[in-house]
PDB file of N, CA and C in Angstrom:
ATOM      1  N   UNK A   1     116.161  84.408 114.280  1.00  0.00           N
ATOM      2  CA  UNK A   1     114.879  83.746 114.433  1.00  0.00           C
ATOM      3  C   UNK A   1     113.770  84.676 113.951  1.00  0.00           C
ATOM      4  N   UNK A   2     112.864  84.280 112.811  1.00  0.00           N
ATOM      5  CA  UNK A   2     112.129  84.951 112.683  1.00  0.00           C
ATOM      6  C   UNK A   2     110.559  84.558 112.627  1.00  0.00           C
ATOM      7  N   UNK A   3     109.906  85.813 113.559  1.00  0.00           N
ATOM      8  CA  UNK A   3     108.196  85.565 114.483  1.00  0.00           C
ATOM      9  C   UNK A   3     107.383  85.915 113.413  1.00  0.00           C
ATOM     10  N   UNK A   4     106.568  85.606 113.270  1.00  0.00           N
ATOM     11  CA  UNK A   4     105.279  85.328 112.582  1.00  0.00           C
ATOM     12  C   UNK A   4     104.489  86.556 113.647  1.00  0.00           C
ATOM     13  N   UNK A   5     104.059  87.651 113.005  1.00  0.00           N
ATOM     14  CA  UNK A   5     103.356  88.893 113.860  1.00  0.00           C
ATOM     15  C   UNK A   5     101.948  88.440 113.052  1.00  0.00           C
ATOM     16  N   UNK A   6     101.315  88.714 114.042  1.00  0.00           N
ATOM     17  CA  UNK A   6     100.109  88.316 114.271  1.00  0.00           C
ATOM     18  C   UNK A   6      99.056  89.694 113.024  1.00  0.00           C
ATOM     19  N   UNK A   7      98.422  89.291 112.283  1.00  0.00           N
ATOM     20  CA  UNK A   7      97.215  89.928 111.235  1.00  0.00           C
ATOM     21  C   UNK A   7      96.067  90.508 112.086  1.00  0.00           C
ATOM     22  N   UNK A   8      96.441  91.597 112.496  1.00  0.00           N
ATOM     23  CA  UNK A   8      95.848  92.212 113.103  1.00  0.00           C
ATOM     24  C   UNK A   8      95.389  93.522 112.962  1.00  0.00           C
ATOM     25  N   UNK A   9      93.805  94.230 113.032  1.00  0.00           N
ATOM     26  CA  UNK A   9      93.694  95.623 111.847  1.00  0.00           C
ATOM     27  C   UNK A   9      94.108  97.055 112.507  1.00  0.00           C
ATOM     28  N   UNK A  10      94.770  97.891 111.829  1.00  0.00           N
ATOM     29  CA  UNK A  10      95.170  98.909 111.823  1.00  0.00           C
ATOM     30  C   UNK A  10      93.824  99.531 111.327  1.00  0.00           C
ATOM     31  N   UNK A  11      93.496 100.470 112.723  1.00  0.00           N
ATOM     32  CA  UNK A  11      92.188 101.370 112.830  1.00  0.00           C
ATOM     33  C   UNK A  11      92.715 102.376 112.963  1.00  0.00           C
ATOM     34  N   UNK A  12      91.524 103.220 112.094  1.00  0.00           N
ATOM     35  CA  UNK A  12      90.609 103.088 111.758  1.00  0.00           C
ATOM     36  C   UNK A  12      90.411 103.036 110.277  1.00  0.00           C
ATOM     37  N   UNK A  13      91.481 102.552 109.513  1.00  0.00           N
ATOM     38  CA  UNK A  13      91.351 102.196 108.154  1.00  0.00           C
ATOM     39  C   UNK A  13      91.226 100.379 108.313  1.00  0.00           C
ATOM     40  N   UNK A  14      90.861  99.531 108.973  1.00  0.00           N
ATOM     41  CA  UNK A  14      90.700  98.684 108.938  1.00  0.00           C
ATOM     42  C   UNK A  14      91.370  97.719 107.736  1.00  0.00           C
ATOM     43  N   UNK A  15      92.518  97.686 107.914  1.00  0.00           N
ATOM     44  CA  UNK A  15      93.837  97.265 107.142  1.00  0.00           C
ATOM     45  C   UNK A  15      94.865  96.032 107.795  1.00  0.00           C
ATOM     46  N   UNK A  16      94.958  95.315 107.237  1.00  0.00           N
ATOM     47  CA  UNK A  16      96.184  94.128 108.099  1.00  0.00           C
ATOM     48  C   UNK A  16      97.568  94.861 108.379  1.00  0.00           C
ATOM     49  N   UNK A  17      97.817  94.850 109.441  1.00  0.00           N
ATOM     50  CA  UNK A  17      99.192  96.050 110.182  1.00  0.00           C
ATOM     51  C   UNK A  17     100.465  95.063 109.221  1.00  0.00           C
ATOM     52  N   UNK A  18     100.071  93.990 108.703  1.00  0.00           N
ATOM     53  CA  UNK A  18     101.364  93.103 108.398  1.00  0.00           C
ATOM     54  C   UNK A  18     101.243  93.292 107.137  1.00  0.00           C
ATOM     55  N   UNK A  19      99.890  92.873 106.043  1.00  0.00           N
ATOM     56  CA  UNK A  19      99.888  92.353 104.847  1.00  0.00           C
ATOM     57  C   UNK A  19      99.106  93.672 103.963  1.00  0.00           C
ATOM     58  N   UNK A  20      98.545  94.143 104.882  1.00  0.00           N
ATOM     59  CA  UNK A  20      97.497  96.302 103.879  1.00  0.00           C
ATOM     60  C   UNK A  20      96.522  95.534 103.953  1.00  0.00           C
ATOM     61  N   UNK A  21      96.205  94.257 103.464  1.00  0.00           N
ATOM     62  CA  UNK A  21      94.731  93.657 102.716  1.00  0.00           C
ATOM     63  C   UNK A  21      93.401  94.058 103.617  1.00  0.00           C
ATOM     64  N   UNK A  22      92.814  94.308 103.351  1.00  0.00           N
ATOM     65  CA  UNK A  22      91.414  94.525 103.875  1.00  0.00           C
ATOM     66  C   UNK A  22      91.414  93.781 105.342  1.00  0.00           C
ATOM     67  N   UNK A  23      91.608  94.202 106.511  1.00  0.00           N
ATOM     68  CA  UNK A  23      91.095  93.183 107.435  1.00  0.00           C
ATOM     69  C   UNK A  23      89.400  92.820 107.442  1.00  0.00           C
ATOM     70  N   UNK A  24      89.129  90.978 107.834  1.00  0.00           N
ATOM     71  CA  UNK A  24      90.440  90.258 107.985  1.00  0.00           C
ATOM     72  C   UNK A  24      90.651  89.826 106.997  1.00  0.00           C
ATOM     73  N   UNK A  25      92.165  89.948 106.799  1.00  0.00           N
ATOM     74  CA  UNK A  25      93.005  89.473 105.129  1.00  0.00           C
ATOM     75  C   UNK A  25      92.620  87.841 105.810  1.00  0.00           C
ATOM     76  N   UNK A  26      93.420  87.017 104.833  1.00  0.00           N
ATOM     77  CA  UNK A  26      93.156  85.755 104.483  1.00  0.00           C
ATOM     78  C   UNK A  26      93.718  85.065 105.513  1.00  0.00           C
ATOM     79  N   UNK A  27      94.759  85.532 105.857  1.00  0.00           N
ATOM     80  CA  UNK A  27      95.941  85.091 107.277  1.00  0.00           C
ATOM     81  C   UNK A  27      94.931  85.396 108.527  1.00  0.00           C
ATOM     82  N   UNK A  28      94.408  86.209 108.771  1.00  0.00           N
ATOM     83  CA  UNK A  28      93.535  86.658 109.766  1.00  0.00           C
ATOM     84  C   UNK A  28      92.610  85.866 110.184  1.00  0.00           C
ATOM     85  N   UNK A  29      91.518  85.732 108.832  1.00  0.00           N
ATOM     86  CA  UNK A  29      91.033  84.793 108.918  1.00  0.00           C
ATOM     87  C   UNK A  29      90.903  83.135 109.771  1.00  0.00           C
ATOM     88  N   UNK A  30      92.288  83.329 108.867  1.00  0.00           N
ATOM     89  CA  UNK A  30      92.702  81.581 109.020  1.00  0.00           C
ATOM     90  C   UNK A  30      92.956  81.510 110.705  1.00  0.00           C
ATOM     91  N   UNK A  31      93.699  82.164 111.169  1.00  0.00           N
ATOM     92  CA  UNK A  31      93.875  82.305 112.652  1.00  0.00           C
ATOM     93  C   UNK A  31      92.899  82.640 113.422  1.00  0.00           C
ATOM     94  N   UNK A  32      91.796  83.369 112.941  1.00  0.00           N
ATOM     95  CA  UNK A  32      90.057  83.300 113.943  1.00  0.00           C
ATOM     96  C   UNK A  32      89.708  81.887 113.744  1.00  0.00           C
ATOM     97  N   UNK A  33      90.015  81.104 112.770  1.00  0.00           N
ATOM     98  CA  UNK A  33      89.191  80.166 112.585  1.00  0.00           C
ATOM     99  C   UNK A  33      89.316  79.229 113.453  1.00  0.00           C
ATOM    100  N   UNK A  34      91.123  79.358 113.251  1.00  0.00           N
ATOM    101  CA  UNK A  34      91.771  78.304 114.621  1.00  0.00           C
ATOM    102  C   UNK A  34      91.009  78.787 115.764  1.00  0.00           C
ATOM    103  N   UNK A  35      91.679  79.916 116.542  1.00  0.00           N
ATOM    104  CA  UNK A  35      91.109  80.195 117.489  1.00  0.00           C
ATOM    105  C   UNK A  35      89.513  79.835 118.111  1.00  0.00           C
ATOM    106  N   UNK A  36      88.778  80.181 117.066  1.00  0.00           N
ATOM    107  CA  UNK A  36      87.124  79.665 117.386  1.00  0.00           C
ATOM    108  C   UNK A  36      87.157  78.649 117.055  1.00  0.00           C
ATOM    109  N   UNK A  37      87.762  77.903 116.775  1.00  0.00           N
ATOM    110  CA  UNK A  37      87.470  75.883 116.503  1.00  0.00           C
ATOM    111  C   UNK A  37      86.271  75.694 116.937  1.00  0.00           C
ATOM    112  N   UNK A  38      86.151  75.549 118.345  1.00  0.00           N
ATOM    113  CA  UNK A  38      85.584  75.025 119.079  1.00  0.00           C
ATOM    114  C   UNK A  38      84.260  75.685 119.839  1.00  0.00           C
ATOM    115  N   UNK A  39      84.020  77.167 119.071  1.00  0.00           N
ATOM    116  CA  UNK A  39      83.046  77.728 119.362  1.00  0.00           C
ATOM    117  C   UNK A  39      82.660  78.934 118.260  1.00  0.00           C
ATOM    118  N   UNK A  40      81.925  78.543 117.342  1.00  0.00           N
ATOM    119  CA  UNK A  40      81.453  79.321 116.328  1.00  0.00           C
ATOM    120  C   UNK A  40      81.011  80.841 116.218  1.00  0.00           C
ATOM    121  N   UNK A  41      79.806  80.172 117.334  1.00  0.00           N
ATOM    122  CA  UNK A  41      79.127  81.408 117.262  1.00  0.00           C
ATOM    123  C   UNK A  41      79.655  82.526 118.777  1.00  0.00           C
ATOM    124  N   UNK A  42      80.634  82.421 119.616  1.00  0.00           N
ATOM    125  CA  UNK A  42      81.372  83.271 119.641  1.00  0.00           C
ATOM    126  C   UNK A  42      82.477  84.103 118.396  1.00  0.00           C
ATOM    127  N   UNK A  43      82.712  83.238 117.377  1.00  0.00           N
ATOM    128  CA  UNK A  43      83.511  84.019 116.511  1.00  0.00           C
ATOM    129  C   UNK A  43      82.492  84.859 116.256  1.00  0.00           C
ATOM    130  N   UNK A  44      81.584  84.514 115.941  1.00  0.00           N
ATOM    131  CA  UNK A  44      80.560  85.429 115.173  1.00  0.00           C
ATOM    132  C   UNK A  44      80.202  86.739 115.652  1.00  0.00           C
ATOM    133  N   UNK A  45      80.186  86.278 117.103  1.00  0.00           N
ATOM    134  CA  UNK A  45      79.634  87.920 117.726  1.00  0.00           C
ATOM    135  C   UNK A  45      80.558  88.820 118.017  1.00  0.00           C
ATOM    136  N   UNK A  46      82.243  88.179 118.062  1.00  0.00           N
ATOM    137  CA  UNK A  46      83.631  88.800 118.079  1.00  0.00           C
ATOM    138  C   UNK A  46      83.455  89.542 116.567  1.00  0.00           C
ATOM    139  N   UNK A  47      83.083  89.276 114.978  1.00  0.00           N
ATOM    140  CA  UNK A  47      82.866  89.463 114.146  1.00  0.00           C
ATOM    141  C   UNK A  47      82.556  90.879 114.172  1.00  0.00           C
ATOM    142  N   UNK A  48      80.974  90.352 114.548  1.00  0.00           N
ATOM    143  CA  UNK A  48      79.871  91.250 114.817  1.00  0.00           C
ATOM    144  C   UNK A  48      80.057  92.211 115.237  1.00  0.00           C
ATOM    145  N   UNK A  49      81.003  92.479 116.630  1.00  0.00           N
ATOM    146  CA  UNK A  49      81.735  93.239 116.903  1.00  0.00           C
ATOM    147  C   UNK A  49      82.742  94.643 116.226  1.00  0.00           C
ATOM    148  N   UNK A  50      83.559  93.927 115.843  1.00  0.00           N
ATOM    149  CA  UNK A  50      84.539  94.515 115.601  1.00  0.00           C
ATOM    150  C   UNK A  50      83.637  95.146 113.853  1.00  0.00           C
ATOM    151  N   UNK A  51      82.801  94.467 113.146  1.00  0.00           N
ATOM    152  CA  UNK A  51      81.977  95.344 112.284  1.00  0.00           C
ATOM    153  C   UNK A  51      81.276  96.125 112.300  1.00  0.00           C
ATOM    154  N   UNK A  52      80.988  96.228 113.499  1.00  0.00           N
ATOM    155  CA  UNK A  52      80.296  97.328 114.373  1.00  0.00           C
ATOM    156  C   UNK A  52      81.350  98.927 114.199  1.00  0.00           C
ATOM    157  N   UNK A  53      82.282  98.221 114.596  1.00  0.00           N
ATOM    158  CA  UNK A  53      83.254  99.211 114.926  1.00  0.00           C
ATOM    159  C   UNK A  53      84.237  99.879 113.562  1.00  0.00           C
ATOM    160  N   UNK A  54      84.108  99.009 112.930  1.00  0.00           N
ATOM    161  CA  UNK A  54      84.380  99.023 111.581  1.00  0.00           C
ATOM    162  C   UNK A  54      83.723 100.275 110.571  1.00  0.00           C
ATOM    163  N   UNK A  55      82.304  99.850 110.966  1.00  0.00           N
ATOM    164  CA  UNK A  55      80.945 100.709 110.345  1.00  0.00           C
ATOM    165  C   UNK A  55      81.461 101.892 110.569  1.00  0.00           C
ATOM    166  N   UNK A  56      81.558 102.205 111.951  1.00  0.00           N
ATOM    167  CA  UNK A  56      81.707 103.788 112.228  1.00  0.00           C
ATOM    168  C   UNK A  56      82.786 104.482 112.016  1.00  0.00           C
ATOM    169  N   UNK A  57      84.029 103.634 111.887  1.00  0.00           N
ATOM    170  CA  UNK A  57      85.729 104.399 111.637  1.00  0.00           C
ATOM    171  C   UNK A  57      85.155 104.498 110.108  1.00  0.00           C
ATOM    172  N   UNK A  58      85.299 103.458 109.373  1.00  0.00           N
ATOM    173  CA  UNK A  58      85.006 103.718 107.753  1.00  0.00           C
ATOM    174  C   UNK A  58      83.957 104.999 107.379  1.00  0.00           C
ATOM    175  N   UNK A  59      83.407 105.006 108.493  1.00  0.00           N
ATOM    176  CA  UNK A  59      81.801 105.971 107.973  1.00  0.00           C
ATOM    177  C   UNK A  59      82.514 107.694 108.376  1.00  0.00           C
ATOM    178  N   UNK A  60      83.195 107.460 109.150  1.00  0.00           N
ATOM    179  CA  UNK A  60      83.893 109.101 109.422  1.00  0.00           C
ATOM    180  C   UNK A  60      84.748 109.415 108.726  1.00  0.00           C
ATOM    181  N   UNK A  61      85.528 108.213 108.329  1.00  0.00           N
ATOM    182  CA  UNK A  61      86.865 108.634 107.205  1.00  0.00           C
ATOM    183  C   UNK A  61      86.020 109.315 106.454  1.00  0.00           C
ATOM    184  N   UNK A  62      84.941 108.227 105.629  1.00  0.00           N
ATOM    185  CA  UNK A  62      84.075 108.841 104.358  1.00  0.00           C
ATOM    186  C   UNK A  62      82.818 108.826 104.307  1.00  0.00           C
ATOM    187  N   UNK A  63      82.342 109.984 105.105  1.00  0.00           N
ATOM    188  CA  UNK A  63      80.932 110.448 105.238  1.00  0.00           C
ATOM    189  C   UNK A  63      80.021 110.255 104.451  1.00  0.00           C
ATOM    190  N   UNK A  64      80.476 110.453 103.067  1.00  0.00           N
ATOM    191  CA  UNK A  64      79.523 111.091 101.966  1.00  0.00           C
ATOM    192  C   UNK A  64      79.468 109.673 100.820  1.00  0.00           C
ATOM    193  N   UNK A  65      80.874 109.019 101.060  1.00  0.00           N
ATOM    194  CA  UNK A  65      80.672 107.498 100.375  1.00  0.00           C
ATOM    195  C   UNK A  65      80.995 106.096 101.223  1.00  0.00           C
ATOM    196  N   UNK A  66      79.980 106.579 102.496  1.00  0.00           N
ATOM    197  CA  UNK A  66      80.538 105.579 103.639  1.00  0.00           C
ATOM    198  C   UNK A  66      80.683 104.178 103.195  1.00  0.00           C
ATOM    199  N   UNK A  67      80.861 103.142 103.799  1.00  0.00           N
ATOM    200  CA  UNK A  67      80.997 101.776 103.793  1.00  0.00           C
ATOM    201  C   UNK A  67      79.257 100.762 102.979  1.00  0.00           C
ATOM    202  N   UNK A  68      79.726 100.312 101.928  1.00  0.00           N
ATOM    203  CA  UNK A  68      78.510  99.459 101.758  1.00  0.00           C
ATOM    204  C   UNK A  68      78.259  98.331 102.473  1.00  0.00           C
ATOM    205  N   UNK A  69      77.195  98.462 103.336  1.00  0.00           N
ATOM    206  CA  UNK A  69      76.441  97.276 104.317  1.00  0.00           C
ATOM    207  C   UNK A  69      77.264  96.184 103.777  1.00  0.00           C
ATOM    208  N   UNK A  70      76.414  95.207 102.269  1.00  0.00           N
ATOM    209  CA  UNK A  70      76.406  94.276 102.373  1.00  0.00           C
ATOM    210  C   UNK A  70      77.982  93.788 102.011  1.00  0.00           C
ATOM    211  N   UNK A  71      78.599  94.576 101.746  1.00  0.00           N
ATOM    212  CA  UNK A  71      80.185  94.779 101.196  1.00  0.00           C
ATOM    213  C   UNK A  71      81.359  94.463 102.873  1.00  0.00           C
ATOM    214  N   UNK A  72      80.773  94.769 103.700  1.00  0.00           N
ATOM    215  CA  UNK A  72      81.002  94.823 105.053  1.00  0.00           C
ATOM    216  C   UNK A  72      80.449  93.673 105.490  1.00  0.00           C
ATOM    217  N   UNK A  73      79.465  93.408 105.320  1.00  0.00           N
ATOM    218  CA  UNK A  73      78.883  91.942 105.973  1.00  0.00           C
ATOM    219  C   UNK A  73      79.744  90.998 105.128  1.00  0.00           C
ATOM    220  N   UNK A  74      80.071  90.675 104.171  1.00  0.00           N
ATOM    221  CA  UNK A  74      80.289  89.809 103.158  1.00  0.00           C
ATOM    222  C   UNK A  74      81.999  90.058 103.747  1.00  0.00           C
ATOM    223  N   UNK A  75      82.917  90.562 103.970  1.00  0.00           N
ATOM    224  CA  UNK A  75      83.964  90.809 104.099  1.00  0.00           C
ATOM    225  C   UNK A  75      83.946  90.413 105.740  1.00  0.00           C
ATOM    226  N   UNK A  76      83.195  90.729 106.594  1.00  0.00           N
ATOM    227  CA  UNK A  76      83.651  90.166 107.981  1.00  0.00           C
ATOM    228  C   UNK A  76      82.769  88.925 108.704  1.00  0.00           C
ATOM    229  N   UNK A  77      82.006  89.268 108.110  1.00  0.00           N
ATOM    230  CA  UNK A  77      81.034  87.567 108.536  1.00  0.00           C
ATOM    231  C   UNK A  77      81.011  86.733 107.282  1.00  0.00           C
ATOM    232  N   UNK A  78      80.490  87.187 106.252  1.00  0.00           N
ATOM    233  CA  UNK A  78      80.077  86.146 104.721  1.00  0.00           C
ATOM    234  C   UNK A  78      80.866  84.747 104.738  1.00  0.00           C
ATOM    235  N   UNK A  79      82.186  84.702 105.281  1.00  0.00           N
ATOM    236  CA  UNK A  79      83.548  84.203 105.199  1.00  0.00           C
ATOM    237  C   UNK A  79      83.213  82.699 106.454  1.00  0.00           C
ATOM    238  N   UNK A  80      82.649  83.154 107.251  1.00  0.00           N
ATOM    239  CA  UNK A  80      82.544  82.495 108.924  1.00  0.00           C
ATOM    240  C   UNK A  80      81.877  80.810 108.107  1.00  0.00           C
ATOM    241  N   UNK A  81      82.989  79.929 108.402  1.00  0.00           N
ATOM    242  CA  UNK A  81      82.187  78.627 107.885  1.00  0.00           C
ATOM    243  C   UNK A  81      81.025  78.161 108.878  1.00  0.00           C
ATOM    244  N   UNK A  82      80.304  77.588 108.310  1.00  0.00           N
ATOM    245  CA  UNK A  82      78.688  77.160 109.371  1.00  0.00           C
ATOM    246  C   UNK A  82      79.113  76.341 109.686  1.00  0.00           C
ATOM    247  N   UNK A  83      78.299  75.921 110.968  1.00  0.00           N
ATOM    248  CA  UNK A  83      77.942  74.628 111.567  1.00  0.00           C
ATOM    249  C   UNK A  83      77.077  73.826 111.216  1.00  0.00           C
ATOM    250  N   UNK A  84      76.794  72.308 111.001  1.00  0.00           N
ATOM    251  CA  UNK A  84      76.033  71.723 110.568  1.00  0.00           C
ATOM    252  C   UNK A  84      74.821  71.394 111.876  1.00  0.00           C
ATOM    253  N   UNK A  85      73.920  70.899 111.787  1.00  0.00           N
ATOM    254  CA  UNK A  85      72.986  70.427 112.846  1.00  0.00           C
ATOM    255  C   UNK A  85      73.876  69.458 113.802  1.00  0.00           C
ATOM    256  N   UNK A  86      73.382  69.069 114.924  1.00  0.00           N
ATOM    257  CA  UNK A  86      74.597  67.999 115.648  1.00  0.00           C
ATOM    258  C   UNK A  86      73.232  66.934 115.723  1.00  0.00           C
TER     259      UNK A  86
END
């Protein structure tokens, strides 16, 4: 029987422990999305979060060519589909 392991990032290189791809790889993704169905803007601040945390592992690996902002925003939020007005 074989399990489907969960896309989850290997810190502090912020890497998919399953697939290398940049977390969140595409699988990752897809499984926050499920997960937040039903509440957006908690994904967002879970996001927000973990880019937070992101910022600072990436920024110690490489001090001198740390992480580009909008390269980081665009890779962990850019992705987050909107909500329309209700």
């Amino acid at each position: 029987m074989v399990t489907d392991r969960p896309h989850l990032p290997l810190r502090p290189l912020w890497l998919c422990r399953v697939c290398a791809a940049p977390w969140p790889c595409a699988t990752a993704r897809l499984a926050l999305v499920a997960e937040y169905a039903h509440d957006r803007v908690a994904l967002s601040v879970y996001l927000c979060t973990v880019l937070y945390d992101a910022a600072a592992d990436l920024h110690r690996l490489h001090p001198h060519d740390g992480p580009d902002p909008a390269a980081l925003f665009a890779r962990f939020l850019g992705w987050v589909p909107r909500t329309g007005p209700k």
